[in-house]
C-alpha atoms as a PDB file:
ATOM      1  CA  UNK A   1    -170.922 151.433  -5.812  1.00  0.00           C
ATOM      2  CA  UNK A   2    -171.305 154.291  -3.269  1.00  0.00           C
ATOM      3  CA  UNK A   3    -167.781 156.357  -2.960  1.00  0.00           C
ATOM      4  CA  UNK A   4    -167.332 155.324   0.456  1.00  0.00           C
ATOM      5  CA  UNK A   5    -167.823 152.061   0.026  1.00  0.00           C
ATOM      6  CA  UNK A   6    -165.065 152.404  -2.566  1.00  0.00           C
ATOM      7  CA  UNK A   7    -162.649 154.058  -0.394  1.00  0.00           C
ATOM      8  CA  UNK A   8    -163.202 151.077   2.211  1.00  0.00           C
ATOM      9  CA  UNK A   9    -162.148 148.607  -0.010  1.00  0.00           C
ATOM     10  CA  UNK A  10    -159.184 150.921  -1.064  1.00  0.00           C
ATOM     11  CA  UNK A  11    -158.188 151.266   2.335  1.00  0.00           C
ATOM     12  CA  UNK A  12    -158.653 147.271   3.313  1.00  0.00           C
ATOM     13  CA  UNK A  13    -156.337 146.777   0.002  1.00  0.00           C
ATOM     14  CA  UNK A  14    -153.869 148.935   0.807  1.00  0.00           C
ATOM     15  CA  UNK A  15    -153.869 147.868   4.086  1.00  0.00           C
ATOM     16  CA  UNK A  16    -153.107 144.190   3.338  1.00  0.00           C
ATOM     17  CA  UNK A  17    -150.304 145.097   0.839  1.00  0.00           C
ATOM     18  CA  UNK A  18    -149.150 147.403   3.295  1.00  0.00           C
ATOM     19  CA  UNK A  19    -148.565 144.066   5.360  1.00  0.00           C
ATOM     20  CA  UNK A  20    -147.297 141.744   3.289  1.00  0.00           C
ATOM     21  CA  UNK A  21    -144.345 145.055   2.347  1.00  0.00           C
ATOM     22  CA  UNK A  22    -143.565 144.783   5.623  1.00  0.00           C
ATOM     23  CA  UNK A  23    -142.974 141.678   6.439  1.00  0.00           C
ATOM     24  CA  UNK A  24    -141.008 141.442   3.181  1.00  0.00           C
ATOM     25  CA  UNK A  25    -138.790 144.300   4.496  1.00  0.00           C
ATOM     26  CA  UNK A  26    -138.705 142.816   8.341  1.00  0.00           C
ATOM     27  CA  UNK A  27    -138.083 138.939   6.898  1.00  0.00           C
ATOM     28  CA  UNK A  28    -136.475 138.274   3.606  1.00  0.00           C
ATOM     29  CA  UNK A  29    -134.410 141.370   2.953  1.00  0.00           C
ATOM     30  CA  UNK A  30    -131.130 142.920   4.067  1.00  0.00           C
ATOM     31  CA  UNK A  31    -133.114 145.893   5.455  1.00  0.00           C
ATOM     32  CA  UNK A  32    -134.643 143.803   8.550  1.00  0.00           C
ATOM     33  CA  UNK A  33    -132.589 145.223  10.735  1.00  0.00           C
ATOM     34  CA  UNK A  34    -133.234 148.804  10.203  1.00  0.00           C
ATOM     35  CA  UNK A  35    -136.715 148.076   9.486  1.00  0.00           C
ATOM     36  CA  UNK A  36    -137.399 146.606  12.915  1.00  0.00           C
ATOM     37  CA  UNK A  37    -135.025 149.547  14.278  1.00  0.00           C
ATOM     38  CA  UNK A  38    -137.242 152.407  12.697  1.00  0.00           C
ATOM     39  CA  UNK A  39    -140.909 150.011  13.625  1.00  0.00           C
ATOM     40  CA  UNK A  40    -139.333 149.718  17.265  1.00  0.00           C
ATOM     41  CA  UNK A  41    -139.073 153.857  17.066  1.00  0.00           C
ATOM     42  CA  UNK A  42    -142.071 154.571  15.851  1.00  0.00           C
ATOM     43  CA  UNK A  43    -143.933 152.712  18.555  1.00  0.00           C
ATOM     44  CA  UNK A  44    -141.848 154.121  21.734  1.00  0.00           C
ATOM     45  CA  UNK A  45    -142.639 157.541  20.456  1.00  0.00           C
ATOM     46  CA  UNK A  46    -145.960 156.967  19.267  1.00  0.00           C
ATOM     47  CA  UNK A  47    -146.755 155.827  23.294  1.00  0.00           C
ATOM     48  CA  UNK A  48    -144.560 158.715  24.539  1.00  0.00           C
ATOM     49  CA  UNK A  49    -145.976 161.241  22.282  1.00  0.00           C
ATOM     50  CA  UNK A  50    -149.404 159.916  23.523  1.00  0.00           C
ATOM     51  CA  UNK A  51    -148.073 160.396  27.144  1.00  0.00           C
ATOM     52  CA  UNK A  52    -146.770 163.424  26.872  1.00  0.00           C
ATOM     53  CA  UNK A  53    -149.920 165.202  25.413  1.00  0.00           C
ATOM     54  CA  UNK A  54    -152.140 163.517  28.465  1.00  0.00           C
ATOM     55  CA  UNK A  55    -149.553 165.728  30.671  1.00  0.00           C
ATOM     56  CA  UNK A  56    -149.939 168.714  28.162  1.00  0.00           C
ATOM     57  CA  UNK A  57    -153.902 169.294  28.641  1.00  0.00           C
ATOM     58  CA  UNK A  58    -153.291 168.075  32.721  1.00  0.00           C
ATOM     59  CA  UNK A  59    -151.101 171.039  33.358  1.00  0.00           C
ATOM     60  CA  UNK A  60    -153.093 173.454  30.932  1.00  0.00           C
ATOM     61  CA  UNK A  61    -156.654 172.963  31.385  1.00  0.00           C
ATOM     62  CA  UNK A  62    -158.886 174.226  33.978  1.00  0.00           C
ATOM     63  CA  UNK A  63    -160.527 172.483  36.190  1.00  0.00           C
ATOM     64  CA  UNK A  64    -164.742 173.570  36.302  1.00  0.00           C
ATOM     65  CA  UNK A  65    -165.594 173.459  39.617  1.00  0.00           C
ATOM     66  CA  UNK A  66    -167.993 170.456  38.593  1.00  0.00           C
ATOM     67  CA  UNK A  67    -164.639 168.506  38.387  1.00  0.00           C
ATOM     68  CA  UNK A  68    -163.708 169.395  42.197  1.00  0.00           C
ATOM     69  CA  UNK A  69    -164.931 166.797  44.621  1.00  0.00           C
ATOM     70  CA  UNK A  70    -166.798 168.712  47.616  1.00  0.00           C
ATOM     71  CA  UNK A  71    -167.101 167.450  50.721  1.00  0.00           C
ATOM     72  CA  UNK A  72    -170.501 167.169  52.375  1.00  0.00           C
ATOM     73  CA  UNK A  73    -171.607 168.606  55.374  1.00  0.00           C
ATOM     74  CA  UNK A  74    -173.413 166.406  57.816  1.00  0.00           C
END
């Protein structure tokens, strides 16, 4: 078996037990509230984060003048 073929199935497996931790944690345990808390977190700032670097490389990049729209003379 090729080593990345290896590492695929590692990261399918882990994947799925990553799951099935989770919903443990976010169904049958004390911690559900927390967990869905933290998960709830996570996602806001993951979008935000994502946001705020799109506004990051708008105010600090250059524009190349192929990016300026021209207007044609008739």
């Amino acid at each position: 078996m090729s080593k990345r073929k290896a590492q695929g199935i590692l990261v399918f497996t882990l994947a799925i037990a990553a799951f099935f931790v989770y919903a443990y944690l976010l169904m049958l345990s004390e911690w559900s509230p927390i967990v869905l808390q933290l998960s709830l977190l996570m996602v806001v700032g993951g979008v935000l984060g994502v946001i705020s670097w799109i506004g990051y490389m708008m105010a600090t990049t250059k524009s190349s003048p192929s990016s300026i729209i021209q207007d044609e003379e008739k």
